[in-house]
N, C-alpha and C. Protein backbone atom coordinates (compact mmCIF):
# COMPACT_ATOMS: atom_id res chain seq x y z
N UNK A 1 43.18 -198.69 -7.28
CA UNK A 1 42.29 -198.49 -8.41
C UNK A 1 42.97 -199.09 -9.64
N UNK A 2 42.29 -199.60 -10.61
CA UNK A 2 42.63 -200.41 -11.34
C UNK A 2 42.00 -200.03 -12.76
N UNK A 3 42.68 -199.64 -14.01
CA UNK A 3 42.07 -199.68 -15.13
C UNK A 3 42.53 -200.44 -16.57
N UNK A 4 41.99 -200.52 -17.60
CA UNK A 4 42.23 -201.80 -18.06
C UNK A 4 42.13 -200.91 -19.52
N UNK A 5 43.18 -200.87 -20.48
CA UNK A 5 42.57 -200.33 -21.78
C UNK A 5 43.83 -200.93 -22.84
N UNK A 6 43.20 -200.92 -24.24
CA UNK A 6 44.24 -201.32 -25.19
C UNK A 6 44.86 -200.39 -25.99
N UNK A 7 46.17 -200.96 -26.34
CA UNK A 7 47.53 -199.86 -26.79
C UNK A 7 46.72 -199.89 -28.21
N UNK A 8 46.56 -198.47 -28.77
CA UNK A 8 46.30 -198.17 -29.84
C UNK A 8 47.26 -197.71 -30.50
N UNK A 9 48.55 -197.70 -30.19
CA UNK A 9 49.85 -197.51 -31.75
C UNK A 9 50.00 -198.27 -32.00
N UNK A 10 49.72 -198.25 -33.50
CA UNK A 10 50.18 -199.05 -34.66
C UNK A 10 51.63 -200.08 -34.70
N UNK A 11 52.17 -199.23 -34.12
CA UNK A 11 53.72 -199.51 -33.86
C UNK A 11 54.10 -200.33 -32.91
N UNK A 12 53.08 -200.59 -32.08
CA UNK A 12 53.02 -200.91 -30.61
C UNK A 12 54.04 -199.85 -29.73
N UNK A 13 54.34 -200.54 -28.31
CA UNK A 13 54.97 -199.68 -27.39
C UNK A 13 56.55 -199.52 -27.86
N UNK A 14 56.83 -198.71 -28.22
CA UNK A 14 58.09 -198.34 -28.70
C UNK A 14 58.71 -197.48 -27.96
N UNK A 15 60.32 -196.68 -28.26
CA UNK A 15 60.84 -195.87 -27.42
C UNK A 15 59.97 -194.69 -27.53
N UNK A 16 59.83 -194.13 -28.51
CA UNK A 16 59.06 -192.62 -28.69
C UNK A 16 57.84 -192.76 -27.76
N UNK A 17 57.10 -193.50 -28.14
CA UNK A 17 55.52 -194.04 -27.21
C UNK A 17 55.98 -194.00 -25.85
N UNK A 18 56.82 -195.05 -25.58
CA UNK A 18 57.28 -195.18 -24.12
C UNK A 18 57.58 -194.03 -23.20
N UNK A 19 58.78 -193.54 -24.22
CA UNK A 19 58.97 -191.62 -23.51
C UNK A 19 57.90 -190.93 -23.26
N UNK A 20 57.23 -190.97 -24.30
CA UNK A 20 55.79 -189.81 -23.92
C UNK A 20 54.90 -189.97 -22.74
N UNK A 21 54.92 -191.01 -22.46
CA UNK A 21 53.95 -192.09 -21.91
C UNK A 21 54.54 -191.75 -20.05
N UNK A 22 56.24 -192.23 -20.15
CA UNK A 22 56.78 -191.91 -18.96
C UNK A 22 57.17 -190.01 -18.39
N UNK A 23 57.05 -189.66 -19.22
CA UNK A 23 57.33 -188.30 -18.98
C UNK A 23 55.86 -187.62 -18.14
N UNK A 24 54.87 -188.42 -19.06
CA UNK A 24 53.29 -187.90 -18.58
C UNK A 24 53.29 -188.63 -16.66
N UNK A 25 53.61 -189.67 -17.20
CA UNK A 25 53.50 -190.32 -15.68
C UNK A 25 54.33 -189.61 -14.40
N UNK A 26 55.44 -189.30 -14.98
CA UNK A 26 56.43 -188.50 -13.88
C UNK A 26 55.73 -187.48 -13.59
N UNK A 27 54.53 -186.84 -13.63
CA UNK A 27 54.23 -185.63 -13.62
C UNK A 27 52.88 -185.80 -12.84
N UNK A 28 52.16 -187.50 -12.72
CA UNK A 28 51.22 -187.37 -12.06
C UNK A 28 51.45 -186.98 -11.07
N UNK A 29 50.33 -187.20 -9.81
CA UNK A 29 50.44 -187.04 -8.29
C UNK A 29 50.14 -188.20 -7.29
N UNK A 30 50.52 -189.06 -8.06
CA UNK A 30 50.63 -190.99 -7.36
C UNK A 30 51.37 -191.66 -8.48
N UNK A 31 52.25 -192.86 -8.00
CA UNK A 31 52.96 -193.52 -9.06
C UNK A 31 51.73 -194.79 -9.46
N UNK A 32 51.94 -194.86 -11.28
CA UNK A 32 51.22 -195.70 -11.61
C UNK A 32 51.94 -196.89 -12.25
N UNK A 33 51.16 -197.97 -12.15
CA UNK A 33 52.50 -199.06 -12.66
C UNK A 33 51.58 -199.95 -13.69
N UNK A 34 51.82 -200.30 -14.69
CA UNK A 34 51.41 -201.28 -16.25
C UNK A 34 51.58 -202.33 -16.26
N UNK A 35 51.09 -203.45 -16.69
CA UNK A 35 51.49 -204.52 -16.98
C UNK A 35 50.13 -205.28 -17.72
N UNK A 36 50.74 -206.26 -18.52
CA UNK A 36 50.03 -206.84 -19.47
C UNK A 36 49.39 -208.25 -18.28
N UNK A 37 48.58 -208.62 -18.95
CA UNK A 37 47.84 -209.84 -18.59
C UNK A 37 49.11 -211.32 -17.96
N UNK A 38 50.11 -211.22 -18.35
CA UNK A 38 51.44 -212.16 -18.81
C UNK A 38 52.83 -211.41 -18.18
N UNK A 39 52.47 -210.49 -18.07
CA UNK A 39 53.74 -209.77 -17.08
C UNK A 39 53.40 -209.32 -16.31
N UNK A 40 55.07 -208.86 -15.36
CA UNK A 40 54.21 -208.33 -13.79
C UNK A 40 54.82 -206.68 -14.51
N UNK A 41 53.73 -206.00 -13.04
CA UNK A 41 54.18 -204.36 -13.25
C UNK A 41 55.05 -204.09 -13.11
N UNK A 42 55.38 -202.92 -13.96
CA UNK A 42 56.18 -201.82 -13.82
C UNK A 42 55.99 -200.98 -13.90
N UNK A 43 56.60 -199.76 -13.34
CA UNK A 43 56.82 -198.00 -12.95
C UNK A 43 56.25 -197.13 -14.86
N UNK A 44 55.26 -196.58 -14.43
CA UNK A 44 55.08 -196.38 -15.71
C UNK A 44 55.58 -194.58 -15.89
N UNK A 45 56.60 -194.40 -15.02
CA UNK A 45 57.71 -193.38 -15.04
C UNK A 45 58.77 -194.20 -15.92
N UNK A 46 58.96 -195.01 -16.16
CA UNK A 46 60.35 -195.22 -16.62
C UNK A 46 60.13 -196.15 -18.53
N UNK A 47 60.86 -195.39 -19.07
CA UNK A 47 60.85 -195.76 -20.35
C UNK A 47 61.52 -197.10 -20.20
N UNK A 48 62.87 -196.97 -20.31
CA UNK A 48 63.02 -198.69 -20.25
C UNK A 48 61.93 -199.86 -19.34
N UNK A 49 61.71 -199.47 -18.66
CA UNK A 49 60.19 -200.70 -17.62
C UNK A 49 58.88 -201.10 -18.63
N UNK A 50 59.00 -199.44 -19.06
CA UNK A 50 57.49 -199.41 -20.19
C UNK A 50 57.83 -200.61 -21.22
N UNK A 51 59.28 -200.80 -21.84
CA UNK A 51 59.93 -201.38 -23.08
C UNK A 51 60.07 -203.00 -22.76
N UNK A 52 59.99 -203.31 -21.54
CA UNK A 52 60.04 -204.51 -21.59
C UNK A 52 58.63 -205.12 -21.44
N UNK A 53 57.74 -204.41 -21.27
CA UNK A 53 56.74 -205.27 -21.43
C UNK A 53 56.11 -206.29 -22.55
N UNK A 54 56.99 -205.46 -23.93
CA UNK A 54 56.72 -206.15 -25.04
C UNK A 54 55.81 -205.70 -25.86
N UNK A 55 54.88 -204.36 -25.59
CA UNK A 55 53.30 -204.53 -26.15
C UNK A 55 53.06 -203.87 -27.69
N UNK A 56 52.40 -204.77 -28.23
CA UNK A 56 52.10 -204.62 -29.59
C UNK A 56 50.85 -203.47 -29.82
N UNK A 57 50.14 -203.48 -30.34
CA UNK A 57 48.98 -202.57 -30.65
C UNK A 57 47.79 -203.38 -30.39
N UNK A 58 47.24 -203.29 -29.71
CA UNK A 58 46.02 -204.12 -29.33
C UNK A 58 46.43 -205.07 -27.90
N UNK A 59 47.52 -204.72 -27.51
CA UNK A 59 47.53 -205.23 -26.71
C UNK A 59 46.65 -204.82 -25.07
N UNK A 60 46.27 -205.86 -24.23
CA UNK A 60 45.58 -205.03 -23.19
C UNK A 60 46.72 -204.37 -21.89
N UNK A 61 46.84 -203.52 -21.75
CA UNK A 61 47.23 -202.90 -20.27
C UNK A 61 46.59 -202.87 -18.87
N UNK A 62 47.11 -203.64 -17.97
CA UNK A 62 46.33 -203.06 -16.88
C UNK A 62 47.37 -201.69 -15.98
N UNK A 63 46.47 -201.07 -15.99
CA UNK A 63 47.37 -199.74 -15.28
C UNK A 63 46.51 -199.67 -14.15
N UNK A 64 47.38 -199.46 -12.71
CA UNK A 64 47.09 -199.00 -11.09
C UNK A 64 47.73 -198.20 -10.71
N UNK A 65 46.96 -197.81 -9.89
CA UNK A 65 47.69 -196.52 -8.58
C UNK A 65 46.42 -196.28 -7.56
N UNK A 66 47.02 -195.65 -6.30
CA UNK A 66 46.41 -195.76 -5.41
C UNK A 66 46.66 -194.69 -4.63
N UNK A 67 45.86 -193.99 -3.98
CA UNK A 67 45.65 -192.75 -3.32
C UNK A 67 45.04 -191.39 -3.80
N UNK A 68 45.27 -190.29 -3.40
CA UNK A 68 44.93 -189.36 -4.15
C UNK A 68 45.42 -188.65 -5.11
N UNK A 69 43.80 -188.60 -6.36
CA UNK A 69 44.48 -187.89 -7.28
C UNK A 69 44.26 -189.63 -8.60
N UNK A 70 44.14 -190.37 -7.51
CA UNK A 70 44.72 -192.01 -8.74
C UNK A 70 43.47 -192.45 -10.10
N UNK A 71 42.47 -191.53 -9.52
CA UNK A 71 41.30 -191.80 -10.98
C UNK A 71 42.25 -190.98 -12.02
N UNK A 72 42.11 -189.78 -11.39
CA UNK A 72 42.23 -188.57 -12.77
C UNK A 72 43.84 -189.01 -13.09
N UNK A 73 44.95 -189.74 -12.62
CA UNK A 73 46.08 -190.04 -13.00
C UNK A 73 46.09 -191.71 -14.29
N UNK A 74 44.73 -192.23 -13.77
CA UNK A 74 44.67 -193.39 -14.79
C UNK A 74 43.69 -192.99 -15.61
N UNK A 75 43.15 -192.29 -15.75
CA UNK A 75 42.40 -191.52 -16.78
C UNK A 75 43.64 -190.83 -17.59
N UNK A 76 44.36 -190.37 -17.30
CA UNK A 76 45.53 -189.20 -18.16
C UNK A 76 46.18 -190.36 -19.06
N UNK A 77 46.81 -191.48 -18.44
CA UNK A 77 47.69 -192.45 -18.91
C UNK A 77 46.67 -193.60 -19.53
N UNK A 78 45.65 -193.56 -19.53
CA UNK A 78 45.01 -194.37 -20.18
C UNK A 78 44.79 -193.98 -21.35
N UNK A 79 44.45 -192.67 -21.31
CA UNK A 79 43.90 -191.61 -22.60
C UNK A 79 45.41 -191.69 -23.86
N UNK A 80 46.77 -191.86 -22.87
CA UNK A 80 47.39 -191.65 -23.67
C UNK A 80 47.57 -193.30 -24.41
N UNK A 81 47.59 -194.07 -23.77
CA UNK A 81 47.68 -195.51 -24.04
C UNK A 81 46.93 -195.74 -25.77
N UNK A 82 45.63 -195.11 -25.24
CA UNK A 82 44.30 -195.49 -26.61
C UNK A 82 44.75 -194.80 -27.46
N UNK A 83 45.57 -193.73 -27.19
CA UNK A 83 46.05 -192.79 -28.99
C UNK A 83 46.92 -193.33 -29.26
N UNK A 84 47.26 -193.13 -30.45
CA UNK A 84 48.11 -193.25 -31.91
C UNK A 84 49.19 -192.56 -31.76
N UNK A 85 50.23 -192.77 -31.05
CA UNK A 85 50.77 -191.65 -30.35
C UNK A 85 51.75 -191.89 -31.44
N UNK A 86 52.09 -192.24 -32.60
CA UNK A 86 52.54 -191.78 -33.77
C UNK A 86 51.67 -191.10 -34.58
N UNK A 87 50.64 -190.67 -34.80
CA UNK A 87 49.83 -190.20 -35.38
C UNK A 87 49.97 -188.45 -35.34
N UNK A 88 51.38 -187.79 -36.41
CA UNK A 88 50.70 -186.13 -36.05
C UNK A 88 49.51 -185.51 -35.27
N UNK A 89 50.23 -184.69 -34.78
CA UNK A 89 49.22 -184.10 -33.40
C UNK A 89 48.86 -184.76 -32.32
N UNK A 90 48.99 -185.81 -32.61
CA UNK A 90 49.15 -186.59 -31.14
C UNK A 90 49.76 -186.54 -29.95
């Protein structure tokens, strides 16, 4: 399964973003892996993997995973992708 959404921090993908981002993923129930249009995937458990992708704010993500459980796991990490995850309360 395959979903496709753009990084909405301002900041783009940074360490703070990245952490949040991999901590959520370690917790799904299938591994999901990211990558931009221009790079290949990576483990979207791991903060440094998340960091090399490079991604700015607007950039597009494709995020996959496969088996059960893999909608509602790219739904979670997508949701977090589109926020402002510098944005208080976020």
């Amino acid at each position: 399964m395959i979903r496709t959404v753009l990084l909405a921090g301002r900041a783009g993908l940074h360490m703070r973003a990245a952490s949040r981002i991999a901590v959520a993923a370690a917790l799904l129930p299938v591994p999901v892996t990211v990558r931009t249009p221009d790079r290949p995937p990576v483990r979207a458990d791991s903060v440094l993997a998340l960091l090399t992708l490079g991604a700015l704010c607007g950039t597009e993500l494709i995020l996959e995973a496969y088996g059960e459980g893999a909608a509602e796991s790219l739904d979670r990490l997508a949701g977090l992708f589109a926020t402002d995850l510098d944005v208080a309360g976020a």
